[in-house]
C-alpha atoms as a PDB file:
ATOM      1  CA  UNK A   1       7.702  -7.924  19.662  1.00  0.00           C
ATOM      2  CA  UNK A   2       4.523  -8.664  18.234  1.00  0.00           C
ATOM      3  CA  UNK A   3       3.875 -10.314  14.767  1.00  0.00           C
ATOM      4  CA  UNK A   4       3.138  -9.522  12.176  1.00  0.00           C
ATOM      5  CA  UNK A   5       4.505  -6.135  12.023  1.00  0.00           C
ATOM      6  CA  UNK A   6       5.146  -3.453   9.864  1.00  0.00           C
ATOM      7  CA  UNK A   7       9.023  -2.749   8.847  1.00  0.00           C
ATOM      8  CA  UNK A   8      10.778  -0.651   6.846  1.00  0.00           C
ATOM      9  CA  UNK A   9      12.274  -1.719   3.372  1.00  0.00           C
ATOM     10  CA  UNK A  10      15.596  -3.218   3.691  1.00  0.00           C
ATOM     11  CA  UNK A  11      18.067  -5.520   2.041  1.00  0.00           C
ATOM     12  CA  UNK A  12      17.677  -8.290   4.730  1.00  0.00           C
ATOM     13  CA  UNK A  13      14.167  -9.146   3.141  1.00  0.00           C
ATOM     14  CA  UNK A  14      15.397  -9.356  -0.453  1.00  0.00           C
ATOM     15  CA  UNK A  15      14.228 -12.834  -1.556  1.00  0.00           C
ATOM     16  CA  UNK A  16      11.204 -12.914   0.402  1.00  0.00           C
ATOM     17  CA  UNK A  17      10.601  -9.327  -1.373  1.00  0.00           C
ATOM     18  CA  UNK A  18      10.491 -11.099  -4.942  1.00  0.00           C
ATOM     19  CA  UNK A  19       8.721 -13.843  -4.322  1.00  0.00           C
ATOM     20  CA  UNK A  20       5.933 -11.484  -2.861  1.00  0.00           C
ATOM     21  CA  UNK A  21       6.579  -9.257  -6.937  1.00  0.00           C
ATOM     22  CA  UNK A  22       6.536 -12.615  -8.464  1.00  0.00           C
ATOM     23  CA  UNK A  23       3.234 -13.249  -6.587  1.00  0.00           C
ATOM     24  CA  UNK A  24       1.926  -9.717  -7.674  1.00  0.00           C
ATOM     25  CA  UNK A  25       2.505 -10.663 -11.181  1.00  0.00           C
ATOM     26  CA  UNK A  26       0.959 -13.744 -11.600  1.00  0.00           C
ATOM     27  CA  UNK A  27      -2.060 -12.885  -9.952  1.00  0.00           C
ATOM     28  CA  UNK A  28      -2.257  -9.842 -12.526  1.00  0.00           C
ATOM     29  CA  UNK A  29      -2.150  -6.794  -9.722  1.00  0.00           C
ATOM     30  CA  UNK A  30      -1.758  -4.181 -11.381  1.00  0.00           C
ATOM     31  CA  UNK A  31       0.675  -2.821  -8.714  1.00  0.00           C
ATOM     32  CA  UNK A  32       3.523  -4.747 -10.137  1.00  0.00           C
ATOM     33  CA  UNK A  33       4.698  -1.610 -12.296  1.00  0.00           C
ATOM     34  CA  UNK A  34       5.683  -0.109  -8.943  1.00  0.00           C
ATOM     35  CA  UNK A  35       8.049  -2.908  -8.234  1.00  0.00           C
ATOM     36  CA  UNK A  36       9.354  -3.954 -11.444  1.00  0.00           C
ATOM     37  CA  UNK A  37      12.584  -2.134 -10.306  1.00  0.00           C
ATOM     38  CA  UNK A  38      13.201  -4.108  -7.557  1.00  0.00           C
ATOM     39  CA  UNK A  39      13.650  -7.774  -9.803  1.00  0.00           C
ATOM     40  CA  UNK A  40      16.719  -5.626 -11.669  1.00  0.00           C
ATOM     41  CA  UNK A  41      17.564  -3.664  -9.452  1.00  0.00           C
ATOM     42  CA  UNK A  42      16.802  -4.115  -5.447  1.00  0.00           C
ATOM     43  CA  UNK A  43      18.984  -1.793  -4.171  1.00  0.00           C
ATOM     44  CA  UNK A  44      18.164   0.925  -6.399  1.00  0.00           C
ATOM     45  CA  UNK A  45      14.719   0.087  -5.326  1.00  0.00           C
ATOM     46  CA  UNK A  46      15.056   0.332  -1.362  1.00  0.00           C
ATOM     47  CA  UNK A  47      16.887   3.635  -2.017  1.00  0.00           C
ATOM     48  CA  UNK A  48      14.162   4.987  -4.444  1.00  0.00           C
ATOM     49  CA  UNK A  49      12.074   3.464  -1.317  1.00  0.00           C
ATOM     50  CA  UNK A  50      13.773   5.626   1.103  1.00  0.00           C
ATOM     51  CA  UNK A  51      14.170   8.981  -0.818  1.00  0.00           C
ATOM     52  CA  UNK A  52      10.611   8.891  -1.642  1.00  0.00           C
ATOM     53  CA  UNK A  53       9.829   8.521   2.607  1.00  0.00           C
ATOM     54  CA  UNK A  54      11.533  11.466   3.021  1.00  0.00           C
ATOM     55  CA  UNK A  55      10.579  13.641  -0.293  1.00  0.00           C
ATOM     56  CA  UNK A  56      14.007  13.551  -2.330  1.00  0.00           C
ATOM     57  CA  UNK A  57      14.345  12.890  -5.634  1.00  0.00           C
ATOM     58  CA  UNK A  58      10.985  12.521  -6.571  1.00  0.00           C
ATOM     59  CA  UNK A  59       9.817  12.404 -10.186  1.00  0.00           C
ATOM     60  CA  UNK A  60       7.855  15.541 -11.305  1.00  0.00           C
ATOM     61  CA  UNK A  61       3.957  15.303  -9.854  1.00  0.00           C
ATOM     62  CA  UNK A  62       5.216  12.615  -7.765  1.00  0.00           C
ATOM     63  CA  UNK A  63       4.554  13.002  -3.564  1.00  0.00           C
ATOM     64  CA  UNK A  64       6.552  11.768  -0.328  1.00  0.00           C
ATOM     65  CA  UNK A  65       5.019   8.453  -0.021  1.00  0.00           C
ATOM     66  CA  UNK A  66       6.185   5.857   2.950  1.00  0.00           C
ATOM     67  CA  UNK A  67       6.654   2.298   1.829  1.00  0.00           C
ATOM     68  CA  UNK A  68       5.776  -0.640   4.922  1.00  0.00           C
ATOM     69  CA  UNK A  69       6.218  -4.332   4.766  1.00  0.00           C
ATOM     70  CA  UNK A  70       4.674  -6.631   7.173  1.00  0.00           C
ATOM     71  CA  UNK A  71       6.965  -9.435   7.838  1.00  0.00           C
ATOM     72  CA  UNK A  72       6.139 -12.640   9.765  1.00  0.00           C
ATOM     73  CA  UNK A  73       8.484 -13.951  12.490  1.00  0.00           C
ATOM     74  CA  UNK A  74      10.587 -15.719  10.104  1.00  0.00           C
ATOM     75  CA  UNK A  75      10.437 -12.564   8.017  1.00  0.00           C
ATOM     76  CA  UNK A  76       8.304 -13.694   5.025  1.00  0.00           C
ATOM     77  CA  UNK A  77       7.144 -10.569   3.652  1.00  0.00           C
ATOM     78  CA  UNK A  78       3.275 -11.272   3.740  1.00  0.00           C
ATOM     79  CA  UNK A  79       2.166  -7.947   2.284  1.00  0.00           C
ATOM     80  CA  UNK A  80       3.045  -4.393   1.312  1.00  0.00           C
ATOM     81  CA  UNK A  81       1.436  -0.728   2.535  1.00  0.00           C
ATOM     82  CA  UNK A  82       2.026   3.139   0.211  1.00  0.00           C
ATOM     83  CA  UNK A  83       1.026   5.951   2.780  1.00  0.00           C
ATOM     84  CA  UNK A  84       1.276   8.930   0.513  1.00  0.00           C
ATOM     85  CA  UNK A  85       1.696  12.266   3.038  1.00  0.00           C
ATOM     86  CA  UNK A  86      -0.794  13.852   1.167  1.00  0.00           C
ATOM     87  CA  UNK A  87      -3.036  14.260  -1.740  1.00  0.00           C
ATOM     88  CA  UNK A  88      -3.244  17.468  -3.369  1.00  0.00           C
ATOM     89  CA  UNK A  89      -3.886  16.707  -6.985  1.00  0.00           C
ATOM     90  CA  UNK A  90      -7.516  15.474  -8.262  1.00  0.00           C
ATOM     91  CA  UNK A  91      -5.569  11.851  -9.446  1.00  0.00           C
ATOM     92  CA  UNK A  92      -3.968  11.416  -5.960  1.00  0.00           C
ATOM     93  CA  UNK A  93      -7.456  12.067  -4.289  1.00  0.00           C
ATOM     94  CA  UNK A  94      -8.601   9.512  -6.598  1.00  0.00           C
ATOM     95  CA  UNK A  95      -5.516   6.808  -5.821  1.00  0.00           C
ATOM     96  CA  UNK A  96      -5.673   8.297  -1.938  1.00  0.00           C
ATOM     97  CA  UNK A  97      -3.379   7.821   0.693  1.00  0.00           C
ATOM     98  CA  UNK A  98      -2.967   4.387   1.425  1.00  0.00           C
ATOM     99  CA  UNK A  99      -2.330   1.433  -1.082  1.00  0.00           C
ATOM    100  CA  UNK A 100      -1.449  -1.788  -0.234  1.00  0.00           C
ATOM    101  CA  UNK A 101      -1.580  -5.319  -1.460  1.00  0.00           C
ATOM    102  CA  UNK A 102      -1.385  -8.829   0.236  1.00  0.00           C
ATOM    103  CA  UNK A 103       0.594 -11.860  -0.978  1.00  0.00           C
ATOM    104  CA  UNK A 104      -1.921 -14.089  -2.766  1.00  0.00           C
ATOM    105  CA  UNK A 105      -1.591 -17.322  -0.551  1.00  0.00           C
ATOM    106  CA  UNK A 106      -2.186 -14.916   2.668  1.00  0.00           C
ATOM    107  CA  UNK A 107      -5.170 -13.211   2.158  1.00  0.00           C
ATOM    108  CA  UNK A 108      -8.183 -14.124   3.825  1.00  0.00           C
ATOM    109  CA  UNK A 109      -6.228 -14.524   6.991  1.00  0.00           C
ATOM    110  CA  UNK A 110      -6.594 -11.251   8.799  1.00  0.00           C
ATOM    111  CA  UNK A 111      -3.538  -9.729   7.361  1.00  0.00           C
ATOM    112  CA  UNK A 112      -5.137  -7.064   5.571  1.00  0.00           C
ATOM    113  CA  UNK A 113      -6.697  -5.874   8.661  1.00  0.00           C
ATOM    114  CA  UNK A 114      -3.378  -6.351  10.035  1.00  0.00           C
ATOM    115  CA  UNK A 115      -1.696  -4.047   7.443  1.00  0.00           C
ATOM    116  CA  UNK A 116      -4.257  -1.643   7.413  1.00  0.00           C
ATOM    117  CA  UNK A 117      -4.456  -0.931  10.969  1.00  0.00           C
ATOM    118  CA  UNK A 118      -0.752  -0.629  11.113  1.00  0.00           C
ATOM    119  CA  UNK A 119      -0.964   1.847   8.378  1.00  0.00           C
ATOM    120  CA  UNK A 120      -3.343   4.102  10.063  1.00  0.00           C
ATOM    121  CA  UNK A 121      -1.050   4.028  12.953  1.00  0.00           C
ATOM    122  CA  UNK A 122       1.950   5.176  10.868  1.00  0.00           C
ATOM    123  CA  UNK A 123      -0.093   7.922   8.729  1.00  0.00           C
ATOM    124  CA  UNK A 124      -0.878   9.417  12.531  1.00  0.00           C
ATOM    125  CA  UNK A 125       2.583   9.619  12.917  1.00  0.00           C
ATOM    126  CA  UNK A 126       3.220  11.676   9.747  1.00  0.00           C
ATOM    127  CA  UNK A 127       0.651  14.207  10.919  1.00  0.00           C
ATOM    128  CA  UNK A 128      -2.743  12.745   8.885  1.00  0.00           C
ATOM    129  CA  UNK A 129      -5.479  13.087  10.746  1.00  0.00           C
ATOM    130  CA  UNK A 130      -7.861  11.110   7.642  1.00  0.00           C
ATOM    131  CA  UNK A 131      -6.909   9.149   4.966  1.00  0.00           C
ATOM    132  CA  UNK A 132      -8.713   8.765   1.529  1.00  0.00           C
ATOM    133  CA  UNK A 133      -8.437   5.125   0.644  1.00  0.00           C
ATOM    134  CA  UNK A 134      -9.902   3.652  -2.676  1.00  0.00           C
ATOM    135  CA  UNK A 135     -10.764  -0.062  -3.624  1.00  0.00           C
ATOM    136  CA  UNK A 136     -12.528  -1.392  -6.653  1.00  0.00           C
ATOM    137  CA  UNK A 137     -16.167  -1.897  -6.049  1.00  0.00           C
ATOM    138  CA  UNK A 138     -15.570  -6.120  -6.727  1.00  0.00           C
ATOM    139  CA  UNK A 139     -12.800  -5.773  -3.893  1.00  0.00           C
ATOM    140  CA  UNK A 140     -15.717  -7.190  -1.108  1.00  0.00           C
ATOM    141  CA  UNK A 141     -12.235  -7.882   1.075  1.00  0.00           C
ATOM    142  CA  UNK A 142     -10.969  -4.477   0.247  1.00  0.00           C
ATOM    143  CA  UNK A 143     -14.162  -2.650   1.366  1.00  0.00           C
ATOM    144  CA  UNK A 144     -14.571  -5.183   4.513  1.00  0.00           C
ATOM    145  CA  UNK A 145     -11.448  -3.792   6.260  1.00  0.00           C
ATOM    146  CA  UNK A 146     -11.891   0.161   5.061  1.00  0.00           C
ATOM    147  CA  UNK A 147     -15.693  -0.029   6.599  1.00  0.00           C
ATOM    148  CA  UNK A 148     -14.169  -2.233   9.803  1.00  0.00           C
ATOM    149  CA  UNK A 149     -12.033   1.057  10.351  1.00  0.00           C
ATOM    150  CA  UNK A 150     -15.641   3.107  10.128  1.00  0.00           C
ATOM    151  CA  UNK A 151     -14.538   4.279   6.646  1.00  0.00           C
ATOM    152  CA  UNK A 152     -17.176   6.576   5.780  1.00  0.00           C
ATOM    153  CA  UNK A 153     -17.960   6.269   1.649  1.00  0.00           C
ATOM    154  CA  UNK A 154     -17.370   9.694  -0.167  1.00  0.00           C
ATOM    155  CA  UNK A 155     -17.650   8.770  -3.383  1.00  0.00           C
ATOM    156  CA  UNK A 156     -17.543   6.435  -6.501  1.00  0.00           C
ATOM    157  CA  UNK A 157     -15.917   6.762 -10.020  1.00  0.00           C
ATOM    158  CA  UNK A 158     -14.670   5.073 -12.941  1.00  0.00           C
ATOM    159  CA  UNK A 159     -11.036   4.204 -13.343  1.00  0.00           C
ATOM    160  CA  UNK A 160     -10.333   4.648 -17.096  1.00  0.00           C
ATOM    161  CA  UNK A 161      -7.151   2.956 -17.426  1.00  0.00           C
ATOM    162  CA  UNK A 162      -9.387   0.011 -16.051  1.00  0.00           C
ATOM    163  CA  UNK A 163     -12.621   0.754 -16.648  1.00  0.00           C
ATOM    164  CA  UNK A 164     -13.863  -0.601 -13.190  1.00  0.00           C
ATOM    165  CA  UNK A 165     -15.894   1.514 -10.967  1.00  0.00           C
ATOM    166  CA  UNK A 166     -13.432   1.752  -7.671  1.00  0.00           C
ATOM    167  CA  UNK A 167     -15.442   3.434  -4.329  1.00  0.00           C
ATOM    168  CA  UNK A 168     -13.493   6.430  -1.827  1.00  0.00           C
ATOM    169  CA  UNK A 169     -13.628   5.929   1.796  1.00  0.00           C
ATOM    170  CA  UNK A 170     -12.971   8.580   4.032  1.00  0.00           C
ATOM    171  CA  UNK A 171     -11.187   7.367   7.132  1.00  0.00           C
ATOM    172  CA  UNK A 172     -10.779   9.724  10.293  1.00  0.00           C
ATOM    173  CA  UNK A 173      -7.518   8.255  12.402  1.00  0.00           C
END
C-alpha cells in the first residue's frame, strides 16, 4: 500500500485527528469552524462526516460533500480534503469543489500535491469530470499545486467575510 494515502474518517485516527484541529487553530485557518465538533464531540463528527458523503441529513443549502484524510504509515493524519459533488449555488461556485488544508509542520513537503492529486482521483469517481477549486491570491503554495494540475484560472473575487481577493481555477480531471 502506498503512503501517504487518502482514508476515510474513522474513529481509529481520533487523537491524531485533534492534534491536526488543534494545529488548524493555532495557525488561525479559518477552516477550524468545520471541525470544532469533532474536539466535543468525535463521533458525532465522523457520523455528520459520513451522512454528509452520502447526502443525509444535510443542513438546508448544504451539499453531499466527501471528507478524505491522508494518513502516514503510522497513521498521523498529515492533512484533510472536502470534495463537494457539486456546486450549484453562486457561493459554492465561489468555495468550489475541493477544500483542503495541510497540518502546519507538513507543508512544504509535497503533501499538498499529494492530497490534491488524490482528490482529483476520488472526485472522478463521484462522476466530476472538472472541479472549481479556489485559493487566496497570497496562497503562492495553494496556486503552485492547482496550476501543477493545469488548473486553468477562471476568475478572481473578493471574499467579504475576509476581505482577501481569492483566484478560481478550473481543473478538467
Amino acid at each position: 500500500m502506498e503512503y501517504p494515502r487518502l482514508v476515510r474518517p474513522d474513529i481509529k485516527y481520533k487523537d491524531s485527528f485533534l492534534e491536526f484541529v488543534e494545529d488548524v487553530k493555532s495557525t488561525g485557518y479559518e477552516s477550524y469552524e468545520l471541525y470544532r465538533k469533532a474536539v466535543v464531540d468525535f463521533d458525532g463528527f465522523i457520523k455528520d462526516l459520513c451522512d454528509s458523503s452520502e447526502g443525509l441529513n444535510l443542513p438546508e443549502g448544504w451539499v453531499p460533500c466527501s471528507s478524505f484524510w491522508l494518513v502516514d504509515n503510522t497513521c498521523e493524519v498529515l492533512g484533510v480534503i472536502r470534495i463537494r459533488h457539486r456546486v450549484d449555488s453562486e457561493y459554492l461556485q465561489m468555495l468550489g469543489h475541493i477544500g483542503y488544508e495541510i497540518k502546519s509542520n507538513n507543508r512544504r513537503k509535497g503533501y499538498g500535491s499529494r492530497i490534491f492529486e488524490l482528490g482529483l482521483i476520488e472526485s472522478r469517481k463521484i462522476g466530476l469530470r472538472s472541479v472549481l477549486v479556489t485559493c487566496n491570491e497570497d496562497n503562492i503554495g495553494s496556486m503552485s499545486i492547482i496550476l501543477q494540475a493545469n488548473g486553468k484560472f477562471t476568475r478572481s473575487f473578493k471574499d467579504d467575510e475576509t476581505g482577501k481577493k481569492v483566484m478560481q481555477y478550473e481543473v478538467l480531471i
